[in-house]
Each structure stands twice: as structure tokens, then as C-alpha cells.
Protein backbone atom coordinates (compact mmCIF):
# COMPACT_ATOMS: atom_id res chain seq x y z
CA UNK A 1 -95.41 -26.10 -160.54
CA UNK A 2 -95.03 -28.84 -158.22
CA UNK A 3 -91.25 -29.41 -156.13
CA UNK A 4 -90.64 -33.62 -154.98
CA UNK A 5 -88.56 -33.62 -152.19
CA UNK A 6 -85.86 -36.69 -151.34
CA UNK A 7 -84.44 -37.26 -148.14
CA UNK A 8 -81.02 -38.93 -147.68
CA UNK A 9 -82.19 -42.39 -147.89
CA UNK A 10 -84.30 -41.80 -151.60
CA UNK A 11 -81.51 -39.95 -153.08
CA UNK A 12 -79.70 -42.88 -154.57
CA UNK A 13 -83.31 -44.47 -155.93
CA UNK A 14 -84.13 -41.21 -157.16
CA UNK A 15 -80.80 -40.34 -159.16
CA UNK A 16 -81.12 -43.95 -160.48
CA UNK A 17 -84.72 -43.01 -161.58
CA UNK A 18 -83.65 -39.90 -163.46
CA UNK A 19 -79.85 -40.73 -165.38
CA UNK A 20 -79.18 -44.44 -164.54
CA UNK A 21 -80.57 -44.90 -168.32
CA UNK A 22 -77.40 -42.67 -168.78
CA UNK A 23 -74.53 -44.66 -170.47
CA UNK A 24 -72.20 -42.60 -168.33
CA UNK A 25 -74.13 -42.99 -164.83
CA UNK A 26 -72.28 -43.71 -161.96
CA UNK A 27 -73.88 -44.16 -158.30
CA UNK A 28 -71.16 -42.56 -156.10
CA UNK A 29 -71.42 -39.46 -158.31
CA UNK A 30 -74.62 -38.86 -156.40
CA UNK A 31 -73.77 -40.14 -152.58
CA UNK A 32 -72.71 -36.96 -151.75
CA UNK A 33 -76.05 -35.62 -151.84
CA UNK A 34 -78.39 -35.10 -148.63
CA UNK A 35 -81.15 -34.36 -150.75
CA UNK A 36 -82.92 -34.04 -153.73
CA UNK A 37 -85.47 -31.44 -155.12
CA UNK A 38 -87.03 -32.49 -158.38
CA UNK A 39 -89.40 -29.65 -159.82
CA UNK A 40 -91.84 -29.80 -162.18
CA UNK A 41 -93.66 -27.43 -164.63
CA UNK A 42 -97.14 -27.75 -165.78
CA UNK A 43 -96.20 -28.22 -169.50
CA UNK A 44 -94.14 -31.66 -168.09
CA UNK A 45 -90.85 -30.32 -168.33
CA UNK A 46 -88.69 -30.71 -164.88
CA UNK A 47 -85.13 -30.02 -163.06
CA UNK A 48 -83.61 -31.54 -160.87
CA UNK A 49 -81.09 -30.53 -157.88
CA UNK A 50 -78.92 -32.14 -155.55
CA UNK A 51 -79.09 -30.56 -152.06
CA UNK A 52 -75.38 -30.28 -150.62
CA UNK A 53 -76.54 -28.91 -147.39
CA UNK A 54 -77.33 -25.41 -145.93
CA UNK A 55 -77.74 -23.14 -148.62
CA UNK A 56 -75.45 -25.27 -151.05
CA UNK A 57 -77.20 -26.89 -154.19
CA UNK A 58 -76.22 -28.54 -157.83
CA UNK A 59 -77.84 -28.31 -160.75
CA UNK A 60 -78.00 -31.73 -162.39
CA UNK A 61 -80.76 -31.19 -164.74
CA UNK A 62 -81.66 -27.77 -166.33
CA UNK A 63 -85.51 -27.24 -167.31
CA UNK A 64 -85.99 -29.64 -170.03
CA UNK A 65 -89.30 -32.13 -171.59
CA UNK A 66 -89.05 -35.67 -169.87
CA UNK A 67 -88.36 -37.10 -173.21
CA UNK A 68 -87.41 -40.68 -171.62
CA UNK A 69 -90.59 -41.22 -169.48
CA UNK A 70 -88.16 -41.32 -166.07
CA UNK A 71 -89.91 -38.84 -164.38
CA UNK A 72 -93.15 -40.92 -162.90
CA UNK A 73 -91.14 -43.47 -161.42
CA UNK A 74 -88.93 -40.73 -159.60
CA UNK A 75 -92.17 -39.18 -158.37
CA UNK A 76 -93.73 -42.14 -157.13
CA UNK A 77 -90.54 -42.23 -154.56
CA UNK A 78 -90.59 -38.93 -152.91
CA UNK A 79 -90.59 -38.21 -149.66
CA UNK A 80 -92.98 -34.92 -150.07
CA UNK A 81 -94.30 -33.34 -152.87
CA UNK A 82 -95.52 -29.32 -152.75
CA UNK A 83 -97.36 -27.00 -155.33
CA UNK A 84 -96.70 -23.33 -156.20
């Protein structure tokens, strides 16, 4: 399993990666974010969760097959990338 890490300043570019194809996306839903973890499964299926500092987190995507091809241009903007 591999984990992308976001700072601050990808977080926006990232959540636009991943759900602006989302009829219901909006950007400031996101803003309050200082982080983003996106993690990744060998079978291609991936979450994705919103860092609200300390120990806080949201879930904004469970576990599920990257059905919309999104994924490779979130990866391509992160900030660090480790495996497990």
C-alpha cells in the first residue's frame, strides 16, 4: 500500500484532482484542510482523508476502485509518497 501526502498548499489541486469531476464539488468545502493523505491499495483501489490537524481527520473517500481515472493526476502532485 502506498500513502501520498499533501501539504497545505496541494490540498486545493489535489481535492480538485479527486471530486472536481463531481457535479456537486465545491472548493471552499475543502479549504479547511491542512492536509491531505491519499492511500492506495495494490489492487488500485484508494481513500482519501482530509487532515484537520493534530490527531483530527475526515474521511472523504472510503476504499473504493478509481473508476474515473482521477487518481494519477492526484499522485503526480504530492508532496511525499510512502509504502507499507
Amino acid at each position: 500500500m502506498k500513502r501520498y501526502y499533501y501539504k497545505k498548499e496541494k490540498v486545493l489541486l489535489c481535492a480538485r484532482a479527486l471530486f472536481g469531476q463531481k457535479e456537486d464539488y465545491r472548493e471552499d468545502d475543502y479549504r479547511k484542510y491542512q492536509g491531505m493523505e491519499v492511500v492506495v491499495h495494490p489492487d488500485g483501489r484508494f481513500s482519501v482523508w482530509g487532515n484537520l490537524g493534530e490527531e483530527d481527520a475526515d474521511l472523504l473517500r472510503d476504499t473504493k476502485p478509481d473508476h474515473a481515472n482521477v487518481l494519477p493526476q492526484a499522485m503526480a502532485l504530492a508532496d511525499d509518497v510512502t509504502n507499507e
